[in-house]
PDB file of N, CA and C in Angstrom:
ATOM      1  N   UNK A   1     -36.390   6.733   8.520  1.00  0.00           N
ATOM      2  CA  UNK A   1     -35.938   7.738   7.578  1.00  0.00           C
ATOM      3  C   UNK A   1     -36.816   8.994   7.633  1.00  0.00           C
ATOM      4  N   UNK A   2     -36.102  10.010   7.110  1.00  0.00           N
ATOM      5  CA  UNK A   2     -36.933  11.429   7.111  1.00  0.00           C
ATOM      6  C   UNK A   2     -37.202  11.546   5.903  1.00  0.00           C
ATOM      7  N   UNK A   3     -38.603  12.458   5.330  1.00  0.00           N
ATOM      8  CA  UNK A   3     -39.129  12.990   4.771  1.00  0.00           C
ATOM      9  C   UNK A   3     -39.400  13.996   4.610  1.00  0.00           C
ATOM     10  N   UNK A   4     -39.499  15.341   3.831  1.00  0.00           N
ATOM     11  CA  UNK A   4     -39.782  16.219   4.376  1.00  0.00           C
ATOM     12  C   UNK A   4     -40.046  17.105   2.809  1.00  0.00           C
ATOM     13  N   UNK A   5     -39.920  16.709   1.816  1.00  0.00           N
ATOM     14  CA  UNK A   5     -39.852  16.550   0.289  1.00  0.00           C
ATOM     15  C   UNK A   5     -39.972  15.591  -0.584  1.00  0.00           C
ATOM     16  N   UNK A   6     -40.622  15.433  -1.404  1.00  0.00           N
ATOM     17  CA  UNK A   6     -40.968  14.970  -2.351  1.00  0.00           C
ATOM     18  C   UNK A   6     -41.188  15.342  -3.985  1.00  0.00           C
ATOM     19  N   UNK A   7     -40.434  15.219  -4.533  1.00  0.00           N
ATOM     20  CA  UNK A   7     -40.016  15.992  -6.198  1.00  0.00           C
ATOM     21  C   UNK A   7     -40.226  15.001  -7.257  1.00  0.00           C
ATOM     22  N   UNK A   8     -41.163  14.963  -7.966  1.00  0.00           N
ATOM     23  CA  UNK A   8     -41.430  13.871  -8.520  1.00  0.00           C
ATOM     24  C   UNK A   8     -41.614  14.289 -10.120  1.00  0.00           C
ATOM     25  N   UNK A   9     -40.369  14.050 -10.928  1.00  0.00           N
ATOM     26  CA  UNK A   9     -40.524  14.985 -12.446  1.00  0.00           C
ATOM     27  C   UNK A   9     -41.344  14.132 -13.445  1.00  0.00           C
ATOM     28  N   UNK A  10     -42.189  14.453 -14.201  1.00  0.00           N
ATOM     29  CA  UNK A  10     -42.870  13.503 -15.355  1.00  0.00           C
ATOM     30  C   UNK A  10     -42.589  14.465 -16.832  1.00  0.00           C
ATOM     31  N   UNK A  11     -42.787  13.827 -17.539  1.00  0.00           N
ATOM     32  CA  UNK A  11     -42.228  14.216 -19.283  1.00  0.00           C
ATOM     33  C   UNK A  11     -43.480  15.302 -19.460  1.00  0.00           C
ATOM     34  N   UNK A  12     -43.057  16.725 -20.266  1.00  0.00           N
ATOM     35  CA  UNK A  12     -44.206  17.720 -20.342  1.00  0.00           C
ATOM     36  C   UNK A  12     -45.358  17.224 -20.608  1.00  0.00           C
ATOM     37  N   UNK A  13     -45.821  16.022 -21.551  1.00  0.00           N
ATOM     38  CA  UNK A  13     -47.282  15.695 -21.840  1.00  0.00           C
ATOM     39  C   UNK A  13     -47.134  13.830 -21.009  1.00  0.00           C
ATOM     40  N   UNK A  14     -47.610  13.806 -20.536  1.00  0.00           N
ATOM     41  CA  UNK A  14     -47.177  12.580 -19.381  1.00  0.00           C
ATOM     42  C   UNK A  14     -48.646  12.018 -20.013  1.00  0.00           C
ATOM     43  N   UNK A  15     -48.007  10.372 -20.530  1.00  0.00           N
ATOM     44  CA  UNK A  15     -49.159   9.827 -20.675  1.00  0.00           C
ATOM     45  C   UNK A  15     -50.003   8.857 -19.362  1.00  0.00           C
ATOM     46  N   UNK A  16     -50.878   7.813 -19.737  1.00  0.00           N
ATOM     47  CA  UNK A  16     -52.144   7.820 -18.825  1.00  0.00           C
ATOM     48  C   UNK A  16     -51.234   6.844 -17.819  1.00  0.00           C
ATOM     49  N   UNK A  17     -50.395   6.463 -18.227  1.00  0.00           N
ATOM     50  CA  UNK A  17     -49.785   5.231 -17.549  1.00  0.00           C
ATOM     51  C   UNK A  17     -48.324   6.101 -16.471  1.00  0.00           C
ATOM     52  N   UNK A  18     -47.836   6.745 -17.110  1.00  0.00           N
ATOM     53  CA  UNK A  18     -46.916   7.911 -16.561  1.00  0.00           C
ATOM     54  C   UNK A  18     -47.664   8.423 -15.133  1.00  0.00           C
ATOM     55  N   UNK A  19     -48.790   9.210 -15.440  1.00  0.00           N
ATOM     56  CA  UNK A  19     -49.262   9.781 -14.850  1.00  0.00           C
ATOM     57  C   UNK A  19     -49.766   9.055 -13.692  1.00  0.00           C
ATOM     58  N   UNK A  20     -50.730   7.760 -13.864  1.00  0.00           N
ATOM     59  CA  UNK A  20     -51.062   7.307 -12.832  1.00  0.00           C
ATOM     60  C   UNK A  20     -50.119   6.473 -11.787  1.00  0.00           C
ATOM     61  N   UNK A  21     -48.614   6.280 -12.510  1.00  0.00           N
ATOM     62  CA  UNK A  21     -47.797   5.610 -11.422  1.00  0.00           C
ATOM     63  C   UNK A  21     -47.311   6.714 -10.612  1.00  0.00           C
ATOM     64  N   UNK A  22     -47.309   8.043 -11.033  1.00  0.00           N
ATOM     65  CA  UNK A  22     -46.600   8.829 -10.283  1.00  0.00           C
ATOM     66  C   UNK A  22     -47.932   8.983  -9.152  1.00  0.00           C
ATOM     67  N   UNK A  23     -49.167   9.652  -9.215  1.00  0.00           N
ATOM     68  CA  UNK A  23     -49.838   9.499  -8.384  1.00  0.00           C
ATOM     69  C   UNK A  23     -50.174   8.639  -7.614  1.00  0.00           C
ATOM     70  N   UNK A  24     -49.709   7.120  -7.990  1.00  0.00           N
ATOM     71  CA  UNK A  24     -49.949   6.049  -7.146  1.00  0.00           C
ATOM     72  C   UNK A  24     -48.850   6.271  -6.173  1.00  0.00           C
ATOM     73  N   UNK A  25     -47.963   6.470  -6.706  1.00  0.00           N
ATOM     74  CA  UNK A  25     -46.459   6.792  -5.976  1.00  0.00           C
ATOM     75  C   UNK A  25     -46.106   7.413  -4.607  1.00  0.00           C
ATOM     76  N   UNK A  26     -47.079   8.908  -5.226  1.00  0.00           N
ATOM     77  CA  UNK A  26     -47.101  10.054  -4.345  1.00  0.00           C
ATOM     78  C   UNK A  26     -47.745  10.049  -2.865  1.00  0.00           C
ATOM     79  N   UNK A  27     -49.373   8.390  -3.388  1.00  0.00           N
ATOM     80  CA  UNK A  27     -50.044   8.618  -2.439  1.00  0.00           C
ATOM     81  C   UNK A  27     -49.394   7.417  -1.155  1.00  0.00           C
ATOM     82  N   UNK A  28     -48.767   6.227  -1.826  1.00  0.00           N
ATOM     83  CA  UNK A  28     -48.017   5.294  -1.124  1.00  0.00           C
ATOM     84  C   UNK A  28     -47.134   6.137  -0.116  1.00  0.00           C
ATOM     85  N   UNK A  29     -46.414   7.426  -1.000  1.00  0.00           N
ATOM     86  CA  UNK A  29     -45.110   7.731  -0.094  1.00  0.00           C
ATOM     87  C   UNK A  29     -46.249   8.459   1.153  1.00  0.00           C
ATOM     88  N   UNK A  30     -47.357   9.402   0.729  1.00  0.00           N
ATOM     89  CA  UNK A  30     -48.046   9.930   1.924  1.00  0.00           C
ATOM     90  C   UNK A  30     -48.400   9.397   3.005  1.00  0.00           C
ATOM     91  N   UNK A  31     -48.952   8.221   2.584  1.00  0.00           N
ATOM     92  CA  UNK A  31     -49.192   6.802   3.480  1.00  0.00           C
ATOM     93  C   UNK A  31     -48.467   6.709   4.620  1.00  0.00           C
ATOM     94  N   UNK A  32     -47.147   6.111   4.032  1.00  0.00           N
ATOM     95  CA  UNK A  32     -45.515   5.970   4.474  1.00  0.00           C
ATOM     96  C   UNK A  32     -45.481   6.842   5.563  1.00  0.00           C
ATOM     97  N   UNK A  33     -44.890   8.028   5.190  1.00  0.00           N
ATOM     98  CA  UNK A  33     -44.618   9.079   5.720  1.00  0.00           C
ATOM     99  C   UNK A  33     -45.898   9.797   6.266  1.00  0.00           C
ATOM    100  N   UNK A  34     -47.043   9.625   6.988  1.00  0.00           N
ATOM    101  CA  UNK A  34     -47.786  10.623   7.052  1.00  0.00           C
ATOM    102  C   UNK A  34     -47.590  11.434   8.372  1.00  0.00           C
ATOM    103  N   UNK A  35     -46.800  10.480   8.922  1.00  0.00           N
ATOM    104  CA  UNK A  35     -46.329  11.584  10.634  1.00  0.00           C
ATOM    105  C   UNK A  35     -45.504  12.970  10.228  1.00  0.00           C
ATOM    106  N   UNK A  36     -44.989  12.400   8.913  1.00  0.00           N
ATOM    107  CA  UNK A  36     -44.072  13.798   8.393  1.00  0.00           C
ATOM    108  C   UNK A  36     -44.780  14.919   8.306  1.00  0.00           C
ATOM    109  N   UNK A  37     -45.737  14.734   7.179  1.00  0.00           N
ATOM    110  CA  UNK A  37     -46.658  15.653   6.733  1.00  0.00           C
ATOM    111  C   UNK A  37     -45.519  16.014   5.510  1.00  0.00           C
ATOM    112  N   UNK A  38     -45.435  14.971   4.500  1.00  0.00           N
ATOM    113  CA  UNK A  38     -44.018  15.944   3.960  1.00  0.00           C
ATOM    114  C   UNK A  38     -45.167  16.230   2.414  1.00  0.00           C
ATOM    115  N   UNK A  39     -43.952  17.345   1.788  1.00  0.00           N
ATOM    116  CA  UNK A  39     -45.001  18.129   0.638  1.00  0.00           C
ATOM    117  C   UNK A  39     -45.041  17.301  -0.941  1.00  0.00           C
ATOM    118  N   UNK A  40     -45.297  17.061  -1.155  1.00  0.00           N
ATOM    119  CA  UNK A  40     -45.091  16.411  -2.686  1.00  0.00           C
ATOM    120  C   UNK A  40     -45.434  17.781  -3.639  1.00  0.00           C
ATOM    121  N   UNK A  41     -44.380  17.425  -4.705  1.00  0.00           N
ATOM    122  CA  UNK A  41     -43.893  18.500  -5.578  1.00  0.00           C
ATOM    123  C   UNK A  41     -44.512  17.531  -7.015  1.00  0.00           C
ATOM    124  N   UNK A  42     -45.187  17.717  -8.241  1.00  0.00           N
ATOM    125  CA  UNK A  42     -45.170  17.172  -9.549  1.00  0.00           C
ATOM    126  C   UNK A  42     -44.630  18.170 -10.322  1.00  0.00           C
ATOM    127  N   UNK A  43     -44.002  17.834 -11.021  1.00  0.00           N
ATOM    128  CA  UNK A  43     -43.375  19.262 -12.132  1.00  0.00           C
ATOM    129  C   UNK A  43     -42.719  18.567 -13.922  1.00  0.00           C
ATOM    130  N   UNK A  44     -42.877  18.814 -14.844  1.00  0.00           N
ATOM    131  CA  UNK A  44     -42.307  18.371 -16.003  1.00  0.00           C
ATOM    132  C   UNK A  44     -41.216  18.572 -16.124  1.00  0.00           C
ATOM    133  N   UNK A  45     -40.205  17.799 -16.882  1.00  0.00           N
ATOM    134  CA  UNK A  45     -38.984  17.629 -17.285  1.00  0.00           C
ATOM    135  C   UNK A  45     -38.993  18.716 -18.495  1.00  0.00           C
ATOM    136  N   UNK A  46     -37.470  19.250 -18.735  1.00  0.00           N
ATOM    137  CA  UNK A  46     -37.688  19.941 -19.875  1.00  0.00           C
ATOM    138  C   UNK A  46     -37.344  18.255 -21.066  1.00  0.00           C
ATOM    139  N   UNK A  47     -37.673  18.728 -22.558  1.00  0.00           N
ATOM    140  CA  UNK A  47     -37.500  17.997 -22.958  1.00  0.00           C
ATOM    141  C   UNK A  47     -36.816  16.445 -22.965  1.00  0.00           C
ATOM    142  N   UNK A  48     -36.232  15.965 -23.115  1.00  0.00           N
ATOM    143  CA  UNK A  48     -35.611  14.707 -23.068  1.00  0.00           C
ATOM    144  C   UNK A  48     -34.608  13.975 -21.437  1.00  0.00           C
ATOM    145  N   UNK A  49     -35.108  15.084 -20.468  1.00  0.00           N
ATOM    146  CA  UNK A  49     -34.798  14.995 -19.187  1.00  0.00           C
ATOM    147  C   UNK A  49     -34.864  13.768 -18.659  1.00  0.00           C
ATOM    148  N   UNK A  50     -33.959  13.401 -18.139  1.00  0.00           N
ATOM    149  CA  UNK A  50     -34.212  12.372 -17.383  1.00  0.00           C
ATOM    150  C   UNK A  50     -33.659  12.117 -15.569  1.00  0.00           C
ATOM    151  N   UNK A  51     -33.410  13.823 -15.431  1.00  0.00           N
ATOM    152  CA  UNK A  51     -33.113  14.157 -13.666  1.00  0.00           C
ATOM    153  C   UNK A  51     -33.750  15.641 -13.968  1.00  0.00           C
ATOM    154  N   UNK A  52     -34.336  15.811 -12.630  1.00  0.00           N
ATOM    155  CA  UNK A  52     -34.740  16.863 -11.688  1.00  0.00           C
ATOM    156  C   UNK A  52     -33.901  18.138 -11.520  1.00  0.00           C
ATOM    157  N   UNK A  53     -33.395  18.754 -12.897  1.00  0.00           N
ATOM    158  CA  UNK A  53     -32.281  20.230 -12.351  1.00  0.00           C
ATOM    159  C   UNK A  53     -32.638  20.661 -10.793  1.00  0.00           C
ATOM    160  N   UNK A  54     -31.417  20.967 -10.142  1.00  0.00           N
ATOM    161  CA  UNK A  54     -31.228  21.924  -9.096  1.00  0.00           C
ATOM    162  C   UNK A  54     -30.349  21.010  -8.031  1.00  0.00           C
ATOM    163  N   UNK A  55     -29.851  21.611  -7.215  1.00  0.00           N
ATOM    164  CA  UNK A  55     -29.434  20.911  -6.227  1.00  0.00           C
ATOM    165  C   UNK A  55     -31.180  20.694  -5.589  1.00  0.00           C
ATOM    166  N   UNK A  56     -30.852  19.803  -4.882  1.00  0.00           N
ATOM    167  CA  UNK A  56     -31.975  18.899  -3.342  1.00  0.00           C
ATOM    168  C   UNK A  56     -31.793  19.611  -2.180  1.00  0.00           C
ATOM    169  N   UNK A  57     -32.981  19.768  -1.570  1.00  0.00           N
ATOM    170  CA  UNK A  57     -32.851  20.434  -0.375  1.00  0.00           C
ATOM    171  C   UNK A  57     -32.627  19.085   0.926  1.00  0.00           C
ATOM    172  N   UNK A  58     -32.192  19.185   1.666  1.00  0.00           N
ATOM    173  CA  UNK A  58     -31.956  18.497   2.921  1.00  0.00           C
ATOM    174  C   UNK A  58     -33.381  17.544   3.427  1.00  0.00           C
ATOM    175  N   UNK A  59     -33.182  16.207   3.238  1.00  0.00           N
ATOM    176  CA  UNK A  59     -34.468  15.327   3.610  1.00  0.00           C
ATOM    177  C   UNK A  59     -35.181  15.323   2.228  1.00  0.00           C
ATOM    178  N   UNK A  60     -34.515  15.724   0.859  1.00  0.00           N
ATOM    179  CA  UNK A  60     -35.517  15.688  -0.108  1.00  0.00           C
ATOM    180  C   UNK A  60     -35.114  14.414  -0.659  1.00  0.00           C
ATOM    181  N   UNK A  61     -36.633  14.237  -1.416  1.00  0.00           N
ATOM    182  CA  UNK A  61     -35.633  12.906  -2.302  1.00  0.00           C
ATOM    183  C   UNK A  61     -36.883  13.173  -4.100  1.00  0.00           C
ATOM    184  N   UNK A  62     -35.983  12.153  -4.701  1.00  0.00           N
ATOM    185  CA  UNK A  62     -36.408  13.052  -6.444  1.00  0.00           C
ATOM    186  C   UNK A  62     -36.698  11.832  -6.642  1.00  0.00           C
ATOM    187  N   UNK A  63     -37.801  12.076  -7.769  1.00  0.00           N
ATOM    188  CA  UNK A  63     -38.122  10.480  -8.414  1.00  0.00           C
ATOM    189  C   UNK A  63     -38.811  10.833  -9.830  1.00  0.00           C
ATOM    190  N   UNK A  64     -38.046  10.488 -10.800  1.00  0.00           N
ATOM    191  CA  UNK A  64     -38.491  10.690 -11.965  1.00  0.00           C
ATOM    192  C   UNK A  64     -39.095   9.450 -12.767  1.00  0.00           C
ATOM    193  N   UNK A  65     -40.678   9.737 -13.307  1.00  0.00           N
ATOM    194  CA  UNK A  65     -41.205   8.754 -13.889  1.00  0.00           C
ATOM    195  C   UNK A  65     -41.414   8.822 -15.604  1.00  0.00           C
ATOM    196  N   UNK A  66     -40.995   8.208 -15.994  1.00  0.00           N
ATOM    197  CA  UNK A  66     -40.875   8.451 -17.700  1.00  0.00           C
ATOM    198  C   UNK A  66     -40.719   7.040 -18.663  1.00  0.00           C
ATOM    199  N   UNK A  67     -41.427   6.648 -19.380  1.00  0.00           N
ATOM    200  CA  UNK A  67     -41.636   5.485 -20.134  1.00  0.00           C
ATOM    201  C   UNK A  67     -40.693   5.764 -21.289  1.00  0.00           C
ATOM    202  N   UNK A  68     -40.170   4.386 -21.797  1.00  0.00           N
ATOM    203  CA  UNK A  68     -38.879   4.659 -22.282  1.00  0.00           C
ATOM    204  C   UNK A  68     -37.347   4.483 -22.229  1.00  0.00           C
ATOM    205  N   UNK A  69     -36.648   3.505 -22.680  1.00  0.00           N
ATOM    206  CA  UNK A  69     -35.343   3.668 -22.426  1.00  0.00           C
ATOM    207  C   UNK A  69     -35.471   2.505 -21.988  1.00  0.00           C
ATOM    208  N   UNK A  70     -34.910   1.823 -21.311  1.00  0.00           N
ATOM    209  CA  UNK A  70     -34.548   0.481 -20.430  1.00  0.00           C
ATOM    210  C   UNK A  70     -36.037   0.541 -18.970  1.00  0.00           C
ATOM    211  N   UNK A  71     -36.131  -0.703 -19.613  1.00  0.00           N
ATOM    212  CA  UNK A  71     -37.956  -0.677 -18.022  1.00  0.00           C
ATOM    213  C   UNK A  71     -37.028  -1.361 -16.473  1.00  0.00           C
ATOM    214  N   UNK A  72     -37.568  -0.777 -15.976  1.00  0.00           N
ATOM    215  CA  UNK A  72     -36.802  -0.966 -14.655  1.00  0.00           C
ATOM    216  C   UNK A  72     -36.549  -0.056 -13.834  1.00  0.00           C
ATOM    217  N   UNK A  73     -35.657  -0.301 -12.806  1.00  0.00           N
ATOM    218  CA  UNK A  73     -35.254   1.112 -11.584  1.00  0.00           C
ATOM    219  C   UNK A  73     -34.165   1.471 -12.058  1.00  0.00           C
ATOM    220  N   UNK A  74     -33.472   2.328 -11.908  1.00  0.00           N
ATOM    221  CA  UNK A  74     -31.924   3.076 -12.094  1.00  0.00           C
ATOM    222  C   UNK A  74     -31.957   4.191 -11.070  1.00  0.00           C
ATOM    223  N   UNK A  75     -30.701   4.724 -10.711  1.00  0.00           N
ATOM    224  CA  UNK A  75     -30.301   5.697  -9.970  1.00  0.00           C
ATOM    225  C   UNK A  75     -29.372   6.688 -11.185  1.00  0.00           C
ATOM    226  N   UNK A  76     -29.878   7.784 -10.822  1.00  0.00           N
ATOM    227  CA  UNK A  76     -28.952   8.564 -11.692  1.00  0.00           C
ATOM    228  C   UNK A  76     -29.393  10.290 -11.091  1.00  0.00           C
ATOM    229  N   UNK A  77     -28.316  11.196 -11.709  1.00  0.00           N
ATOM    230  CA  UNK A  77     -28.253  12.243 -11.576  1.00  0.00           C
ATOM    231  C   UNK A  77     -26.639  12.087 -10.722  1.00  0.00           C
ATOM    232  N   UNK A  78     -25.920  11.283 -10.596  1.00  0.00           N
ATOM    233  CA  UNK A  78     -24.481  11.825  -9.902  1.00  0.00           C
ATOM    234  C   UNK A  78     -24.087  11.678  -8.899  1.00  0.00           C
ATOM    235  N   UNK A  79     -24.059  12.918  -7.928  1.00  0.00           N
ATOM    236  CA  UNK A  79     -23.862  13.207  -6.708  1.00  0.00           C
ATOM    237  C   UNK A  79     -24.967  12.957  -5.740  1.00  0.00           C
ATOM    238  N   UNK A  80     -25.960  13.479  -6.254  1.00  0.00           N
ATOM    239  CA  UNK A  80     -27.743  13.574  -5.895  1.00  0.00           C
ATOM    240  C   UNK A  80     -28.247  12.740  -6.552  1.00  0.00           C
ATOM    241  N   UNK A  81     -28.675  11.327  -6.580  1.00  0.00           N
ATOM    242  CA  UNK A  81     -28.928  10.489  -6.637  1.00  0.00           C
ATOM    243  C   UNK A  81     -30.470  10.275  -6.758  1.00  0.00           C
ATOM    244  N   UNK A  82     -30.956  10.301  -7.930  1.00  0.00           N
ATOM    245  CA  UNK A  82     -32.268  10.360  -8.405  1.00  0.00           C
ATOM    246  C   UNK A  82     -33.231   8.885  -8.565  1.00  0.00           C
ATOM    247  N   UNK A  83     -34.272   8.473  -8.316  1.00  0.00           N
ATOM    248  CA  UNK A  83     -34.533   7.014  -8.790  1.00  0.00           C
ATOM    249  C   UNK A  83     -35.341   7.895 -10.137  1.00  0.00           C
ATOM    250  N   UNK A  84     -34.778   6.774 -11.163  1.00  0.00           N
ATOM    251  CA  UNK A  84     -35.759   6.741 -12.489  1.00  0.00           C
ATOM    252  C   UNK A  84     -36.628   5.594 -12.694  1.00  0.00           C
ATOM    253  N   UNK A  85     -38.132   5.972 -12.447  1.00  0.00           N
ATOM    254  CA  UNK A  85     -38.678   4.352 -13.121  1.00  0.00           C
ATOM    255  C   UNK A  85     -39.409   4.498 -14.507  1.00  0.00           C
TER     256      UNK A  85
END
């Protein structure tokens, strides 16, 4: 698979547990992918967000981390297909 993006949304005040899965996340996917060299993006959700606004650029992929709601994996956002954990 290609890589070439990485978009990873967390809730505006991301607590300690939020925060450190996404960085655990970020550094696994670098791992993964490091022949890519691909970019990792962190950015906050607006309020009660639970997908990444915008269309995806080509080879991107979105992963939103947010405590809350049902614990587990889900796919969401639609068309563009987001993982929520």
């Amino acid at each position: 698979p290609v890589l070439r993006m990485l978009k990873i949304g967390l809730p505006e005040q991301p607590s300690h547990a939020e925060s450190g899965t996404a960085l655990q996340l970020a550094a696994a996917l670098l791992a993964r992918y490091r022949s890519q060299a691909p970019q990792v993006a962190l950015g906050p959700l607006p309020g009660d967000a639970t997908i990444i606004d915008g269309p995806p650029q080509p080879f991107e992929r979105r992963i939103v981390v947010k405590e809350g709601g049902e614990e587990g994996l889900s796919l969401t956002g639609g068309a563009d297909p987001q993982l929520l954990i």
